[in-house]
Protein backbone atom coordinates (compact mmCIF):
# COMPACT_ATOMS: atom_id res chain seq x y z
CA UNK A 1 0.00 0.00 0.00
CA UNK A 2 1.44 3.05 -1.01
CA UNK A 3 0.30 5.86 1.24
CA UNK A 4 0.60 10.02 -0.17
CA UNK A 5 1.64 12.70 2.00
CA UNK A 6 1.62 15.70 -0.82
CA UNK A 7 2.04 16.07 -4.35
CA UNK A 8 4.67 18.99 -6.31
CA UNK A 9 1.81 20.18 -8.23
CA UNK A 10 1.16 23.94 -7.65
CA UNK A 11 -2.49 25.53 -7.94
CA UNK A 12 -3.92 29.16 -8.51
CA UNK A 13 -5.95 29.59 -5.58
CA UNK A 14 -6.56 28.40 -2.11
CA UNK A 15 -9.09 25.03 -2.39
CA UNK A 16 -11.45 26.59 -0.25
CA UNK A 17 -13.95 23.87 -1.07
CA UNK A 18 -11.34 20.64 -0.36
CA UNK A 19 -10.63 22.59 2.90
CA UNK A 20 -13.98 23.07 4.53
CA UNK A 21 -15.23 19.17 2.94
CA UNK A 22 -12.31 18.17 5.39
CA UNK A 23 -13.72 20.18 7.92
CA UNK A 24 -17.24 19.52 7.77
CA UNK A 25 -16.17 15.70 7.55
CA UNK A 26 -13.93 16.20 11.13
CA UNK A 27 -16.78 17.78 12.88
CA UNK A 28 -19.74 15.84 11.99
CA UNK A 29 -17.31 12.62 12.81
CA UNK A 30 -17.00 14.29 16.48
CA UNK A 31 -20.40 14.27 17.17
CA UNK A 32 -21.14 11.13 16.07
CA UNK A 33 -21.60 7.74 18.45
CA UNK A 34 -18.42 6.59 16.63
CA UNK A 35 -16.39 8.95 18.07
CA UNK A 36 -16.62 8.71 21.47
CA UNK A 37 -16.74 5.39 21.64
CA UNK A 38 -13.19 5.36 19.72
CA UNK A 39 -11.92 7.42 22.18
CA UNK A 40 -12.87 5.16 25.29
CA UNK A 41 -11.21 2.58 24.28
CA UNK A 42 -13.90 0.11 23.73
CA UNK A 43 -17.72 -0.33 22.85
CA UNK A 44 -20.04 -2.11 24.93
CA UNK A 45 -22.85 -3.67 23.87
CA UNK A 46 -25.15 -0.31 24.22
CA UNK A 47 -22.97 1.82 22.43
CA UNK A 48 -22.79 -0.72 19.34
CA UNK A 49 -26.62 -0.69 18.89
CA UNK A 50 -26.39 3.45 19.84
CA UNK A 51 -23.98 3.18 16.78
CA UNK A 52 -25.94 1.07 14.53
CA UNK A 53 -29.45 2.78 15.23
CA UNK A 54 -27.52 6.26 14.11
CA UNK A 55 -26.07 4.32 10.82
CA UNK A 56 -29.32 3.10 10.08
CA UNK A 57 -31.04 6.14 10.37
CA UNK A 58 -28.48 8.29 8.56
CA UNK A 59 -26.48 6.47 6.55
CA UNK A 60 -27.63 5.20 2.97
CA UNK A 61 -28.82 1.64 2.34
CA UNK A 62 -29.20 -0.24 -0.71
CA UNK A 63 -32.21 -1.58 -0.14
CA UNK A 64 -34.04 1.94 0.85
CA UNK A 65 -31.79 3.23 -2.20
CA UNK A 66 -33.23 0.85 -4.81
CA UNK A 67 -37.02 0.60 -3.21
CA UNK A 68 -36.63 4.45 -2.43
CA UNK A 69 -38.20 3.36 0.69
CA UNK A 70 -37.17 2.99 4.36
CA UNK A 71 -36.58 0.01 6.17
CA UNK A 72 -39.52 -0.63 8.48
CA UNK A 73 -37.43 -1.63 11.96
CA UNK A 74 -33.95 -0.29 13.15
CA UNK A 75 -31.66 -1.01 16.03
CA UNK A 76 -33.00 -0.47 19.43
CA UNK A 77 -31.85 -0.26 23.04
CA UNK A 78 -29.05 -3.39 24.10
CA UNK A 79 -30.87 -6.87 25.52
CA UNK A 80 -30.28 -10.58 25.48
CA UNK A 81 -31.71 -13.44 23.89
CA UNK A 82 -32.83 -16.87 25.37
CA UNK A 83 -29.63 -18.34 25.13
CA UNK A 84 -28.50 -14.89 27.22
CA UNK A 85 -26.24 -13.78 24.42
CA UNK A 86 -26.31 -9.85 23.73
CA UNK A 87 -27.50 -7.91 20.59
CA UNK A 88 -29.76 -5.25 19.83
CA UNK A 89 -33.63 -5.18 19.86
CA UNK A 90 -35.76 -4.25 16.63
CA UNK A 91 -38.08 -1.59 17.02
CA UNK A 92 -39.75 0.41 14.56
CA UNK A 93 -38.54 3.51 13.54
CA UNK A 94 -40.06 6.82 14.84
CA UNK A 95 -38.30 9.26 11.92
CA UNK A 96 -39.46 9.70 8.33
CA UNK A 97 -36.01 8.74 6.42
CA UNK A 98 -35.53 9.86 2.79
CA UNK A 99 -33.30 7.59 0.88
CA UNK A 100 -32.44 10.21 -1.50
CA UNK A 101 -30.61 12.48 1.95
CA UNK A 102 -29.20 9.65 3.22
CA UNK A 103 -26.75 9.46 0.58
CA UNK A 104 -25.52 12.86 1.11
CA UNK A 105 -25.48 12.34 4.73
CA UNK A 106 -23.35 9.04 4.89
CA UNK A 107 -20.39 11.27 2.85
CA UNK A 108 -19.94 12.88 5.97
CA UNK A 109 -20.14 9.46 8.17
CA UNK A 110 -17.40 7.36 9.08
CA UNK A 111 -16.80 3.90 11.03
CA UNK A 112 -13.48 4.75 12.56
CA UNK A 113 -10.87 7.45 13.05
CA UNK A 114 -8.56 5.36 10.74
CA UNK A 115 -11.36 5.41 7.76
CA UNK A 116 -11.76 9.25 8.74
CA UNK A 117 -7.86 9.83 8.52
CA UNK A 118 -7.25 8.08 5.39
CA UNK A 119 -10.01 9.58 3.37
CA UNK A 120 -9.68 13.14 4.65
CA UNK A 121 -5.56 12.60 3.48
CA UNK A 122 -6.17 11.37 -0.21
CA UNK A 123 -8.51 14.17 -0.14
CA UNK A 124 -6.07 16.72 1.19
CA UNK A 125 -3.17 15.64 -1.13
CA UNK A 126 -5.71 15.52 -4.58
CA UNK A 127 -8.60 17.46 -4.44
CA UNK A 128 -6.73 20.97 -4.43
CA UNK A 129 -5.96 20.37 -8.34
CA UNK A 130 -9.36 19.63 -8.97
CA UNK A 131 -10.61 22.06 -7.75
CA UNK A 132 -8.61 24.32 -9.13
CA UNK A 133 -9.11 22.98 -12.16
CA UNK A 134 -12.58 22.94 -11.92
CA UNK A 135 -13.32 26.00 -9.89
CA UNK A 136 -14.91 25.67 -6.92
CA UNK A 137 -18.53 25.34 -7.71
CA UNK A 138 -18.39 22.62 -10.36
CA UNK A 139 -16.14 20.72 -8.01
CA UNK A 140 -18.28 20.40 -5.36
CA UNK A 141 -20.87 19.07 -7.96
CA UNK A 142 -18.56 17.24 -9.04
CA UNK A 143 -17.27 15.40 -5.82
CA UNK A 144 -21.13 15.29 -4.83
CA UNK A 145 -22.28 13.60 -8.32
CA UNK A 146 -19.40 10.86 -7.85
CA UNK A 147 -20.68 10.29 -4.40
CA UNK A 148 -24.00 9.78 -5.41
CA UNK A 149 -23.11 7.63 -8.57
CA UNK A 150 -20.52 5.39 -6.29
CA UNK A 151 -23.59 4.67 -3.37
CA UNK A 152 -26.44 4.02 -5.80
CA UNK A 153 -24.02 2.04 -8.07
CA UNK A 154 -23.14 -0.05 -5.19
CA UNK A 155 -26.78 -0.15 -4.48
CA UNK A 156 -27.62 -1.90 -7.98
CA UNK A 157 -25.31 -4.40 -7.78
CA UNK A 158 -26.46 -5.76 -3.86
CA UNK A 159 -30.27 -4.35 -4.27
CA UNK A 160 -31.13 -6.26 -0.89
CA UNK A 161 -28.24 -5.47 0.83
CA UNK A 162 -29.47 -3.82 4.68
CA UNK A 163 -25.56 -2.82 5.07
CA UNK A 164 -25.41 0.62 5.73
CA UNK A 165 -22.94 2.27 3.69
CA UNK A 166 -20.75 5.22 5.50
CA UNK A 167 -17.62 7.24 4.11
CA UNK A 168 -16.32 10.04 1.71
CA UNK A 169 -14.62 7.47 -0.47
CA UNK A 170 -17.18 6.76 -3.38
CA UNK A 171 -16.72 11.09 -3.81
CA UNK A 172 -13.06 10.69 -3.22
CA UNK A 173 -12.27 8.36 -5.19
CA UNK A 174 -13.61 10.20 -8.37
CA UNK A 175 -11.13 12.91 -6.99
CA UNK A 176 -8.78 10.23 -7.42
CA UNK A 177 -9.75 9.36 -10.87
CA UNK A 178 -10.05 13.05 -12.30
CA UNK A 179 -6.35 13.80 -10.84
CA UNK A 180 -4.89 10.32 -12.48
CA UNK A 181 -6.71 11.31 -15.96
CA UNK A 182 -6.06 15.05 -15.71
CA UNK A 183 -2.00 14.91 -14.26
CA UNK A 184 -0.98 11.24 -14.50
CA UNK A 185 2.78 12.32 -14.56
CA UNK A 186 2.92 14.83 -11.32
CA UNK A 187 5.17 13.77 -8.56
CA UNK A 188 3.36 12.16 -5.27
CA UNK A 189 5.27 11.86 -2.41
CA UNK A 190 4.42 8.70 -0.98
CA UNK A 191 5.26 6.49 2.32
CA UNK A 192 6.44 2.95 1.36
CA UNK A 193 6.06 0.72 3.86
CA UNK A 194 8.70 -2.02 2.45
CA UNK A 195 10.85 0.55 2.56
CA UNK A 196 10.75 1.91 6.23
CA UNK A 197 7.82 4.44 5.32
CA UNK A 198 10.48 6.43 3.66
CA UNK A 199 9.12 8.93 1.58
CA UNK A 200 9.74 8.72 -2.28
CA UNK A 201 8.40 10.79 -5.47
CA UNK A 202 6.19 8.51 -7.44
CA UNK A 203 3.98 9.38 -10.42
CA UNK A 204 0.52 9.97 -9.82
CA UNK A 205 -0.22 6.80 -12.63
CA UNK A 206 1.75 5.09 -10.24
CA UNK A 207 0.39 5.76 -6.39
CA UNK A 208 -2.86 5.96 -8.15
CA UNK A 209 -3.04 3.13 -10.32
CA UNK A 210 -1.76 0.75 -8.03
CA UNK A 211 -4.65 2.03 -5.64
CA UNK A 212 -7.33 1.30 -8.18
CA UNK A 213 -6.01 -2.12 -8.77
CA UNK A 214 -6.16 -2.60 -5.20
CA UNK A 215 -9.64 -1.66 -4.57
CA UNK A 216 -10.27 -3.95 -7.84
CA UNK A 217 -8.40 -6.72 -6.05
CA UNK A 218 -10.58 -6.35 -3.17
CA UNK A 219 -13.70 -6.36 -4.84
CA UNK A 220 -12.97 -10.02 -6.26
CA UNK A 221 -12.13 -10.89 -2.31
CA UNK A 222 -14.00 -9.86 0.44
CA UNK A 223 -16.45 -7.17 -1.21
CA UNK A 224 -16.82 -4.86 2.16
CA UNK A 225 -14.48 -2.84 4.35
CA UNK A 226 -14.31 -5.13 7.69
CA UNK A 227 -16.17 -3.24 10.01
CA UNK A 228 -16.13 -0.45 8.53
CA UNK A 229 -19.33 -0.72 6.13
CA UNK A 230 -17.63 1.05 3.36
CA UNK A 231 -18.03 -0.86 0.26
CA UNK A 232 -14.88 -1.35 -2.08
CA UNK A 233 -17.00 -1.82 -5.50
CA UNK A 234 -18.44 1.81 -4.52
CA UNK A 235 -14.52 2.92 -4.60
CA UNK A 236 -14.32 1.31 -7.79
CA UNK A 237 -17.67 3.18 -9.64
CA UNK A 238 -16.68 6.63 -8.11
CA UNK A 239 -12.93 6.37 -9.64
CA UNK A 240 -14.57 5.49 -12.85
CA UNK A 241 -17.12 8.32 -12.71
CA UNK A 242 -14.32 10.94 -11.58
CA UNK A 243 -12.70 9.95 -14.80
CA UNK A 244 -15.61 9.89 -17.19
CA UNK A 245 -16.82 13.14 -15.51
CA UNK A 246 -13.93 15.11 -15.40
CA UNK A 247 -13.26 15.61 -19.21
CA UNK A 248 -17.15 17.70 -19.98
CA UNK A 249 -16.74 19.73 -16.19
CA UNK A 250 -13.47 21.16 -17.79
CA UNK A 251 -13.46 24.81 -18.41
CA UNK A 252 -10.29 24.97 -19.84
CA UNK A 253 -8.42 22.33 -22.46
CA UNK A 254 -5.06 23.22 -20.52
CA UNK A 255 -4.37 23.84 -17.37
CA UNK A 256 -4.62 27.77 -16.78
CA UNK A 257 -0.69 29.18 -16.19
CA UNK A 258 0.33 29.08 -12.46
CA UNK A 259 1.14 32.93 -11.62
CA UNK A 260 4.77 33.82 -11.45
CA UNK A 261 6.99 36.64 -10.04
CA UNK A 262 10.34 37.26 -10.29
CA UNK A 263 13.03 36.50 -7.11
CA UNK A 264 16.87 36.02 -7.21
CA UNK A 265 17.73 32.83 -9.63
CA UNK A 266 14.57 32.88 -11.89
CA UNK A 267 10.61 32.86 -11.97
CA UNK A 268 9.14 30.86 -9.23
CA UNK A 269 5.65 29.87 -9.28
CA UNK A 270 3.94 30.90 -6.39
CA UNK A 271 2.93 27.73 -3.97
């Protein structure tokens, strides 16, 4: 696994956008169930089904995603079964859930602070240049639209699937596609484990590609994120949207000039 830290590919502007989708993401993680019961150390039995009644009522589902309808029970309070085993009891829900939301709501959910860290990096490290490239309004359409495309893609291929599905990375991950199409030779400084986590300048097709193969890879394996309820094929759909996408959003053929003023030894462009 190759794991970016920053790329040497300058933009025009501040990414405004990429910078408060990494905020809104960090916040809305904080107040959720997840979060504090990451930071104790532990989950008891009460705090999973806390956990899995907030999933199910915010997070999108393929089966309310392809029905367009919500599921009619949910998690409720902690209890035991005859054989004195604990789980969760099901109770009918007492909100009005729209499918439709729920998709843009589980871009800002998470499972763990690891999922949270990792997808808030690739976004960090990538979605400046697209932004930049597509200004900041049709990037945010754009990062919504692969999000959207990713879930209900997933969606169609399990249709009865009660799996809640949580995470930035379907939208990320056409991030991830747009950069590899739009700037396949800029230089990615990555961490390589085999080598000590030392960082090295790869090529975007590189630290890219090899990421896309991976989430390929797991697709043919184990299908699902363990414990995390993110689903890999939706990783898979929102690269591939990200790069079918980007090429119409484009305003310009060429990447616009990156502004330059003159300092002792030659133009540098500012960073």
């Amino acid at each position: 696994m190759v794991l970016p830290i920053y790329d040497r590919n300058p933009v025009r502007r501040t990414p405004v956008v990429t910078y408060a989708l990494i905020a809104i993401n960090v916040v809305v993680f904080l107040l959720t169930p997840v979060a504090s019961a990451g930071l104790s150390g532990g989950s008891s039995t009460e705090q999973v089904c806390q956990q899995q009644a907030f999933f199910h009522r915010y997070a999108a589902i393929p089966k309310e995603l392809i029905s367009n309808e919500q599921l009619p029970t949910t998690y409720g309070p902690a209890s035991t079964d005859a054989a004195g085993q604990p789980g969760c009891l099901a109770v009918r829900p007492n909100y009005e859930k729209s499918p439709v939301l729920s998709v843009l709501f589980s871009m800002f959910l998470h499972g763990g602070w690891l999922h949270l860290l990792g997808n808030m990096l690739f976004l960090f490290v990538f979605g400046n240049n697209i932004e930049d490239r597509l200004g900041r309004l049709r990037y945010l359409g754009f990062y919504l639209i692969c999000g959207y495309v990713a879930a209900y893609g997933y969606a169609s291929y399990a249709p009865e699937s009660t799996t809640t599905l949580v995470g930035a990375s379907g939208a990320i991950a056409g991030v991830l596609g747009a950069y590899l199409f739009l700037y396949p030779r800029a230089r990615v400084v990555s961490l390589l484990p085999f080598l000590f986590f030392i960082p090295v300048p790869l090529p975007a097709w590189l630290v890219l590609g090899s990421w896309f193969l991976l989430q390929y890879a797991y697709v043919q394996g184990a299908g699902l994120a363990a414990g995390s309820s993110v689903a890999y094929l939706a990783h898979v759909i929102g690269f591939l949207t990200g790069v079918v996408l980007i090429l119409p959003l484009l305003r310009h053929p060429q990447p616009p000039p990156v502004p330059r003023r003159r300092v002792r030894g030659g133009p540098q462009p500012y960073q």
